[in-house]
N, C-alpha and C. Protein backbone atom coordinates (compact mmCIF):
# COMPACT_ATOMS: atom_id res chain seq x y z
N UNK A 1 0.84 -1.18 0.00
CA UNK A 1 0.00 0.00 0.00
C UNK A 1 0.89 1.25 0.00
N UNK A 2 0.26 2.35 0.04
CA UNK A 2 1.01 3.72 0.01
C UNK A 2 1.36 4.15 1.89
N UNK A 3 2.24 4.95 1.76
CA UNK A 3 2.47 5.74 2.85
C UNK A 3 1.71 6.94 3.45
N UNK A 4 1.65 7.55 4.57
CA UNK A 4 0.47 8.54 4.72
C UNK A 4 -0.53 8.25 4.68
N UNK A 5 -1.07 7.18 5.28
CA UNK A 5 -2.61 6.51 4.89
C UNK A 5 -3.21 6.96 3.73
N UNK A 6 -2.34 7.08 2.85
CA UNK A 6 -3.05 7.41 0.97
C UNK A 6 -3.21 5.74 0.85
N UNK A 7 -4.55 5.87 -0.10
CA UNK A 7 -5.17 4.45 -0.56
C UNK A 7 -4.99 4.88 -2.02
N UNK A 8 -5.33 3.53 -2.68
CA UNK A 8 -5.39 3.04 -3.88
C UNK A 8 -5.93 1.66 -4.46
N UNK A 9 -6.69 2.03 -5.16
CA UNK A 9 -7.64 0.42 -5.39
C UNK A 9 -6.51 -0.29 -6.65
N UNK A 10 -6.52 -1.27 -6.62
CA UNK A 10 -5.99 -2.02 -7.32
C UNK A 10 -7.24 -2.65 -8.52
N UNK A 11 -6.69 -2.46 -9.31
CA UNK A 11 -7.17 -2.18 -10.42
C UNK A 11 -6.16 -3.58 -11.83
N UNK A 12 -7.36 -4.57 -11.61
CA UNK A 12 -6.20 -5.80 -12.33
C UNK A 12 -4.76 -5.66 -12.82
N UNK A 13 -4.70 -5.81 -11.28
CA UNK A 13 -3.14 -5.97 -10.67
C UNK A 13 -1.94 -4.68 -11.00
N UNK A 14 -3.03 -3.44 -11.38
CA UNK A 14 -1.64 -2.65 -10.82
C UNK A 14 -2.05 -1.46 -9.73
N UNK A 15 -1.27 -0.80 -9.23
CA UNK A 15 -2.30 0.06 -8.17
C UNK A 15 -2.32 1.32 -9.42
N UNK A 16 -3.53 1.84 -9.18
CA UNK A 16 -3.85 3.20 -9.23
C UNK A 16 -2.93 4.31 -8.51
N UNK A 17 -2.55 5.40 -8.92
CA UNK A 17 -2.18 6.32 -7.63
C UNK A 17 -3.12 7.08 -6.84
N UNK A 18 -2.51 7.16 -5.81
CA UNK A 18 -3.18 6.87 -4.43
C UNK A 18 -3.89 8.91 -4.95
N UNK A 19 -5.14 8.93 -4.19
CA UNK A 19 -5.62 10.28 -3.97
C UNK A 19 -5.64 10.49 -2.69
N UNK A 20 -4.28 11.60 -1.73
CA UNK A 20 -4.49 11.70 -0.78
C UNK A 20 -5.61 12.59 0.19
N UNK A 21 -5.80 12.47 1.31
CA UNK A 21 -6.54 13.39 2.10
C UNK A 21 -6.29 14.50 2.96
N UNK A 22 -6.46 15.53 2.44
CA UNK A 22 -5.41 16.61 3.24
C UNK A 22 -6.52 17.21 4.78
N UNK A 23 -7.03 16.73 5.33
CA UNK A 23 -8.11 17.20 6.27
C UNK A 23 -7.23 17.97 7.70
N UNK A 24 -7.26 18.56 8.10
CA UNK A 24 -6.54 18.93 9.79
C UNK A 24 -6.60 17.66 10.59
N UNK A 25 -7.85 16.79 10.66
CA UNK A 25 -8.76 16.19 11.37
C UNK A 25 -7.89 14.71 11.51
N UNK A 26 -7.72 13.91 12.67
CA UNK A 26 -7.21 12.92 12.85
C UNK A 26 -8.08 12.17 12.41
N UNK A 27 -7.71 10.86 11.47
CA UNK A 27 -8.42 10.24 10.78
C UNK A 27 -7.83 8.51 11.01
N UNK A 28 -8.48 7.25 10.81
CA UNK A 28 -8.01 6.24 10.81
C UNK A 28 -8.75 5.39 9.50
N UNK A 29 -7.82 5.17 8.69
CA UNK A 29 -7.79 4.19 7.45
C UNK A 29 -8.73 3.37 7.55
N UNK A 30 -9.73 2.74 7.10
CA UNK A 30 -10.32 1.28 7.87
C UNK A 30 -10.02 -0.12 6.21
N UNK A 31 -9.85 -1.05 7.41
CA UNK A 31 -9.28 -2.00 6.80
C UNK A 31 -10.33 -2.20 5.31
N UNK A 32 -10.21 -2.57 4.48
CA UNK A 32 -10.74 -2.92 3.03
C UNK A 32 -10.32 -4.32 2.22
N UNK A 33 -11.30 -4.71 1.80
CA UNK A 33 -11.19 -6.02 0.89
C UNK A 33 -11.65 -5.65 -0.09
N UNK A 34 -10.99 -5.86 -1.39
CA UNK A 34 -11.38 -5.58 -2.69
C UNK A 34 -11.78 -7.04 -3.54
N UNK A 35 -12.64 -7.08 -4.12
CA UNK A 35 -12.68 -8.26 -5.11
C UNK A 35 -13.51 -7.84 -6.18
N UNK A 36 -12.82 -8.62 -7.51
CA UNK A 36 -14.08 -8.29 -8.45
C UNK A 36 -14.90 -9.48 -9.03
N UNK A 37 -15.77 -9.02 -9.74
CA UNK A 37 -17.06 -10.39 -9.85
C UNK A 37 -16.69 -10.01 -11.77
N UNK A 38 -17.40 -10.95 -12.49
CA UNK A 38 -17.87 -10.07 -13.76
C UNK A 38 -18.82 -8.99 -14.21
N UNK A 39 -19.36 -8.82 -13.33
CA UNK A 39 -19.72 -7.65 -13.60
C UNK A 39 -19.79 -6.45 -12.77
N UNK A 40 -19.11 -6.51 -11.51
CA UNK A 40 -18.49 -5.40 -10.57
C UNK A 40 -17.37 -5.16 -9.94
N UNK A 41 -17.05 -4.30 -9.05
CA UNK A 41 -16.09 -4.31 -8.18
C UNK A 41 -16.42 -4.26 -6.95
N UNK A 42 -16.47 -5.23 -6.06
CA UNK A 42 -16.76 -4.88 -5.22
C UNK A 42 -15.89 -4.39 -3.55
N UNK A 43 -16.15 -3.32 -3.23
CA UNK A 43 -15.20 -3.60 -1.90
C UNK A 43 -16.28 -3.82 -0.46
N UNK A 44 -15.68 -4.22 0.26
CA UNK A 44 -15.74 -4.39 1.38
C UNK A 44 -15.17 -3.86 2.94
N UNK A 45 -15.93 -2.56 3.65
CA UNK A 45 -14.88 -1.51 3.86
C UNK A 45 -15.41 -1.84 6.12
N UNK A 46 -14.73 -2.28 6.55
CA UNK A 46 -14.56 -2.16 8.12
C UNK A 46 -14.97 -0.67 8.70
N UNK A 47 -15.84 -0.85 9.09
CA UNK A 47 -16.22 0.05 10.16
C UNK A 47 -16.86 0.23 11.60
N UNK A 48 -16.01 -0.41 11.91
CA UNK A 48 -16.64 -0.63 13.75
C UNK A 48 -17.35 0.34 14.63
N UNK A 49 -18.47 0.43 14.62
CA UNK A 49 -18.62 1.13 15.82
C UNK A 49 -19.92 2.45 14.90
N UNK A 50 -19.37 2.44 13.62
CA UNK A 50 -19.99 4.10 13.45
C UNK A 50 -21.70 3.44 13.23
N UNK A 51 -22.12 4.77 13.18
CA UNK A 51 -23.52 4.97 12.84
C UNK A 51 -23.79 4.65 11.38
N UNK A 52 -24.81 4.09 10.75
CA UNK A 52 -25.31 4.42 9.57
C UNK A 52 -25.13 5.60 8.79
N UNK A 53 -25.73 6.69 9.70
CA UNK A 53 -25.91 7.77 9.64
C UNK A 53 -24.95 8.50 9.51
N UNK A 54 -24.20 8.35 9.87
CA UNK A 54 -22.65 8.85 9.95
C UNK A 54 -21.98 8.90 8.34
N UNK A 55 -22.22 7.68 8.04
CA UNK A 55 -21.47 7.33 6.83
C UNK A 55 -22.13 8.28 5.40
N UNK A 56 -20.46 8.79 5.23
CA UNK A 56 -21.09 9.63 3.89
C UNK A 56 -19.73 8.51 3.12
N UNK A 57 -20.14 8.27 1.51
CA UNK A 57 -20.00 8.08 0.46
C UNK A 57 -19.47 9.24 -0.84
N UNK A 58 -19.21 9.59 -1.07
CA UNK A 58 -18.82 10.41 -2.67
C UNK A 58 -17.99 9.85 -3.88
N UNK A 59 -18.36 10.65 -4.65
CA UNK A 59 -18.38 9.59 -6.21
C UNK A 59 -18.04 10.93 -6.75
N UNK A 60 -16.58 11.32 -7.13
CA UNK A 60 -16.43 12.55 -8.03
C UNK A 60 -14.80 12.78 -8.61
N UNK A 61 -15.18 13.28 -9.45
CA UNK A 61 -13.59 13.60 -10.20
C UNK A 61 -12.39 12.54 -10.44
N UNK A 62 -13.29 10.80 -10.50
CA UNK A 62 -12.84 9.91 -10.78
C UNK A 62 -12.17 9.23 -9.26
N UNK A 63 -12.86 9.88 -8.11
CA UNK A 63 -12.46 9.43 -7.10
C UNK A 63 -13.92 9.23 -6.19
N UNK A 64 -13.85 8.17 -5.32
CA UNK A 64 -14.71 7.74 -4.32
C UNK A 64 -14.13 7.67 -2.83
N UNK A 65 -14.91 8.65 -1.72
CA UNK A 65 -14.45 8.60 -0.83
C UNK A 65 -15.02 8.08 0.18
N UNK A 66 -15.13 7.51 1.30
CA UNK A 66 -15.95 6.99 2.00
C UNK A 66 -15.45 7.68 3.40
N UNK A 67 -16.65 7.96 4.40
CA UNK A 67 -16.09 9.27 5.47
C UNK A 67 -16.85 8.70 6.73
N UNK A 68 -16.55 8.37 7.87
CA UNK A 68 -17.88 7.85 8.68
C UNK A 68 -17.54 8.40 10.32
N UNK A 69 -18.27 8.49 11.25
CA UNK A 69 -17.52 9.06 12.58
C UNK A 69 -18.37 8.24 13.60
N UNK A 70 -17.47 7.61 14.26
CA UNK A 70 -17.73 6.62 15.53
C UNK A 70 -18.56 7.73 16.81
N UNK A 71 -19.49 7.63 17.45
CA UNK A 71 -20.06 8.33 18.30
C UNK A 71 -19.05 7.96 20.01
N UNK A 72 -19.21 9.39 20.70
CA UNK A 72 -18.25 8.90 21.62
C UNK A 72 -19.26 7.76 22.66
N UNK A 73 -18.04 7.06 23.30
CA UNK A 73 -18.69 5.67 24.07
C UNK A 73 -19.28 6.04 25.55
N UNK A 74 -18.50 7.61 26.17
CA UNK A 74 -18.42 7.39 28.09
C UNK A 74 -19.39 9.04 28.17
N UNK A 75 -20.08 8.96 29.28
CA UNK A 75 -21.22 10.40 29.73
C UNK A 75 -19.77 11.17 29.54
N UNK A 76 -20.43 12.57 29.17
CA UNK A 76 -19.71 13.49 29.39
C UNK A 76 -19.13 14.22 30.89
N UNK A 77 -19.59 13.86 32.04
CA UNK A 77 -19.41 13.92 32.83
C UNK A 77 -18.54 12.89 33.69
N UNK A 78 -17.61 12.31 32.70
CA UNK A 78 -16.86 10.55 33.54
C UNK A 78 -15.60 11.20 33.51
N UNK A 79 -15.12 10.48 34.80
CA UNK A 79 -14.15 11.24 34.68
C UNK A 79 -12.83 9.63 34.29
N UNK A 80 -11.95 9.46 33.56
CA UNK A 80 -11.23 8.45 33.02
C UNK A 80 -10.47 8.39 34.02
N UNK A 81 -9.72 6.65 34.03
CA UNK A 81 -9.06 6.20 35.12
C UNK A 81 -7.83 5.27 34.12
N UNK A 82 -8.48 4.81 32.69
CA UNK A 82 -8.13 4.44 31.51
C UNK A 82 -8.69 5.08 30.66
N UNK A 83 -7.89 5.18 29.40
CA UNK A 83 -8.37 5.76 28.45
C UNK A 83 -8.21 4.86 27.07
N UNK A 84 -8.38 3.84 26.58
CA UNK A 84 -8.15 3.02 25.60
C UNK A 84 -8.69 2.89 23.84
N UNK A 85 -9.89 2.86 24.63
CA UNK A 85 -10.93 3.32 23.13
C UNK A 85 -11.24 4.11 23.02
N UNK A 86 -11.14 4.10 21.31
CA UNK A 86 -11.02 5.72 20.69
C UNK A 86 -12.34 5.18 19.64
N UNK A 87 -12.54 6.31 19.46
CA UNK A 87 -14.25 6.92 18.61
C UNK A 87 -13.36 7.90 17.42
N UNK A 88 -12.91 7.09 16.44
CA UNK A 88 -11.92 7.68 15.28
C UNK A 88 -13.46 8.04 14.02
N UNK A 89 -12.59 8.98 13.48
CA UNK A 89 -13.17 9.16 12.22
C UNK A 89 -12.75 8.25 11.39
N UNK A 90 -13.24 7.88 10.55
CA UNK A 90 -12.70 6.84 9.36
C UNK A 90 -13.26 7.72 8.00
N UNK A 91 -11.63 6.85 7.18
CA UNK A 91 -11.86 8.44 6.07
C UNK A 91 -10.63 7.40 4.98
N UNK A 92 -11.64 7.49 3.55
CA UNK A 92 -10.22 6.59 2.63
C UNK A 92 -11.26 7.10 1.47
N UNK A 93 -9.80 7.16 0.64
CA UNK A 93 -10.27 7.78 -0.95
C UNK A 93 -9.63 6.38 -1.92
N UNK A 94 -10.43 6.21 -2.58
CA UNK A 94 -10.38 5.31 -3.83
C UNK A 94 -10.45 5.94 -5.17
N UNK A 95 -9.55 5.56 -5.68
CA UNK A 95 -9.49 5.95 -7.67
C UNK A 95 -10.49 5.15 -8.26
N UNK A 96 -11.10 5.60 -8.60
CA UNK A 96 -12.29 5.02 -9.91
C UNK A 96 -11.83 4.65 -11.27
N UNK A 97 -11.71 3.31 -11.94
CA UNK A 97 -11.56 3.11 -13.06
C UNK A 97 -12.50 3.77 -14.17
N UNK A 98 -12.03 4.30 -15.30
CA UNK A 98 -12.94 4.87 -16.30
C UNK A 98 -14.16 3.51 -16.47
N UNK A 99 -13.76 2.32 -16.39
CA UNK A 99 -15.24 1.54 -16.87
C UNK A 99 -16.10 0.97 -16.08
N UNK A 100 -15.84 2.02 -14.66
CA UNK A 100 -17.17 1.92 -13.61
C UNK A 100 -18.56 2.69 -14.17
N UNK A 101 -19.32 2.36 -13.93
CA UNK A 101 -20.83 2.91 -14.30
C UNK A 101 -21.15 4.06 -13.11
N UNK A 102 -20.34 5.00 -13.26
CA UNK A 102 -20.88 5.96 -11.62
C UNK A 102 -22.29 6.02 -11.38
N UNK A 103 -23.08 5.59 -12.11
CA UNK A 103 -24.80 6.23 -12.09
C UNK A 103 -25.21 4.95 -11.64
N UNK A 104 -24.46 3.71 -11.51
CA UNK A 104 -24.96 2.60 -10.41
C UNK A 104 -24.71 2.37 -9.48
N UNK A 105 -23.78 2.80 -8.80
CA UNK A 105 -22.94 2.58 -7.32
C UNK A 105 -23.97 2.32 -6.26
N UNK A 106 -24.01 0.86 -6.01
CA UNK A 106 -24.61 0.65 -4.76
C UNK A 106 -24.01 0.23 -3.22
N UNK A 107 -24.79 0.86 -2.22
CA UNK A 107 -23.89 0.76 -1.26
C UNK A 107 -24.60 0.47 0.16
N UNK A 108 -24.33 -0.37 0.60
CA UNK A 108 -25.23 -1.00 1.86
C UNK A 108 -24.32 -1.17 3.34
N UNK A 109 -24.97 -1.12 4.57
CA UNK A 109 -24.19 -1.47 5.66
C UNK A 109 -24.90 -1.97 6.75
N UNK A 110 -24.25 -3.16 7.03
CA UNK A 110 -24.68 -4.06 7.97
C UNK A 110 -23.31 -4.79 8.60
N UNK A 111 -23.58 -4.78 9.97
CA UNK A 111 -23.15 -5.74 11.02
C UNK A 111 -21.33 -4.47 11.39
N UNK A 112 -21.32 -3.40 10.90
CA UNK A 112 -20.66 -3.01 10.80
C UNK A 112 -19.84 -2.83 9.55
N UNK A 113 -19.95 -3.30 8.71
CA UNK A 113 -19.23 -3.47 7.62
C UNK A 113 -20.00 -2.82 6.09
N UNK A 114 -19.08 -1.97 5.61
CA UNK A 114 -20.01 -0.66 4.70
C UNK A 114 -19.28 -1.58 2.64
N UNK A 115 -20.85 -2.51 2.50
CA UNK A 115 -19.99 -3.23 1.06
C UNK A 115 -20.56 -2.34 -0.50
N UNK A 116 -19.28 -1.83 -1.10
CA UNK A 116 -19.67 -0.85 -2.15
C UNK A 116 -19.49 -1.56 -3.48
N UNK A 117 -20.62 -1.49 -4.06
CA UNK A 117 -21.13 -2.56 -4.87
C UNK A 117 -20.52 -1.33 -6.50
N UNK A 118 -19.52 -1.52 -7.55
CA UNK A 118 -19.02 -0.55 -8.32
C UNK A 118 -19.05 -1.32 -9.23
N UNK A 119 -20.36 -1.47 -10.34
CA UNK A 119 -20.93 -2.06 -11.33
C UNK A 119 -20.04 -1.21 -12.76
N UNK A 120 -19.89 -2.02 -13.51
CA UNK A 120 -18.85 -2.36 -14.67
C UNK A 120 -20.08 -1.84 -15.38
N UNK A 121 -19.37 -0.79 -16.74
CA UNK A 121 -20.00 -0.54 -17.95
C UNK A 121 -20.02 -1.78 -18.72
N UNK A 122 -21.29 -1.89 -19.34
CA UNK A 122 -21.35 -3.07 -20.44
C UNK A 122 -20.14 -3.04 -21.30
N UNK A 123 -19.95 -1.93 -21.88
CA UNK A 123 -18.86 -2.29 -22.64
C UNK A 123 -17.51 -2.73 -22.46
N UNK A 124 -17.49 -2.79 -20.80
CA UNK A 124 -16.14 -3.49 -20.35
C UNK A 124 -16.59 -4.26 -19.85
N UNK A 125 -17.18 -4.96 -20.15
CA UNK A 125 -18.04 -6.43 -19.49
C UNK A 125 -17.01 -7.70 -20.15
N UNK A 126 -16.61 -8.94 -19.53
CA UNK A 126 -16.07 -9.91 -20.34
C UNK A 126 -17.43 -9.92 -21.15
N UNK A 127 -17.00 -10.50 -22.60
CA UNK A 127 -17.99 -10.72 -23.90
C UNK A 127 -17.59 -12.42 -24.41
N UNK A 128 -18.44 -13.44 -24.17
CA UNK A 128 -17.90 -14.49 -24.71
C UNK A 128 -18.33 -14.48 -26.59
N UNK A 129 -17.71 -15.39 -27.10
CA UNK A 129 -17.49 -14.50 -28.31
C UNK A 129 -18.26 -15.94 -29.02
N UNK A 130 -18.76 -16.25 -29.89
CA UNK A 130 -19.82 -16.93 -30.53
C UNK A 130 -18.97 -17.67 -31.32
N UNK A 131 -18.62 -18.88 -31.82
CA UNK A 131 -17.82 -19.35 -33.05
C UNK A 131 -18.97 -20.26 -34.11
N UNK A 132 -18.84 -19.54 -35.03
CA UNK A 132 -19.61 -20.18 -36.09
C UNK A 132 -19.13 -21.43 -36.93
């Protein structure tokens, strides 16, 4: 992978370059599984803890970002004795191949885990080829 928590989707087998995130804001990478099907890409993106609601998605300038923020865990009034778990933002940018279909991107989350469904233009579809 890249350095600086810059991501990059791999893209049959070479990486993309990475689009970094320049935010002030302390941010944590979340782990990702990429696979593709024939007719998508799909990833599979870790997110422990956040809200639904939380989670924003974007689809622009040939990049997809995914952004989500863990709610804090202890009353505001506690006073810590340990301090261990952290309530991170999670924040990763992905390069978009030209033969994604941006106008299909589907994207669902359950059990914690946010899976982004990045459906293939027909015309980059494998084509089995007919022999006469």
């Amino acid at each position: 992978m890249t350095k600086n928590n810059e991501v990059a989707v791999v893209y049959r087998g070479n990486t993309l370059p990475a689009v970094p995130w320049g935010g002030p804001e302390r941010f944590v990478s979340p782990s990702t599984d990429i696979f593709e099907t024939p007719d998508a890409y799909v990833l599979m993106i870790d997110l422990p803890g956040a809200a639904k609601g939380s989670i924003r998605v974007t689809a622009e300038n040939g990049a997809m970002s995914v952004t989500a923020n863990v709610d804090p865990l202890h009353k505001e009034n506690a006073t810590f004795l340990v301090r261990e778990l952290r309530t991170p933002t999670y924040h990763r940018v992905f390069n978009l191949a030209e033969g994604i279909d941006r106008q299909s991107i589907d994207a669902r989350y359950d059990d914690g885990v946010l899976t982004i469904t990045l459906f293939k233009k027909e015309e980059t579809k494998p084509r089995v080829i007919e022999i006469r």
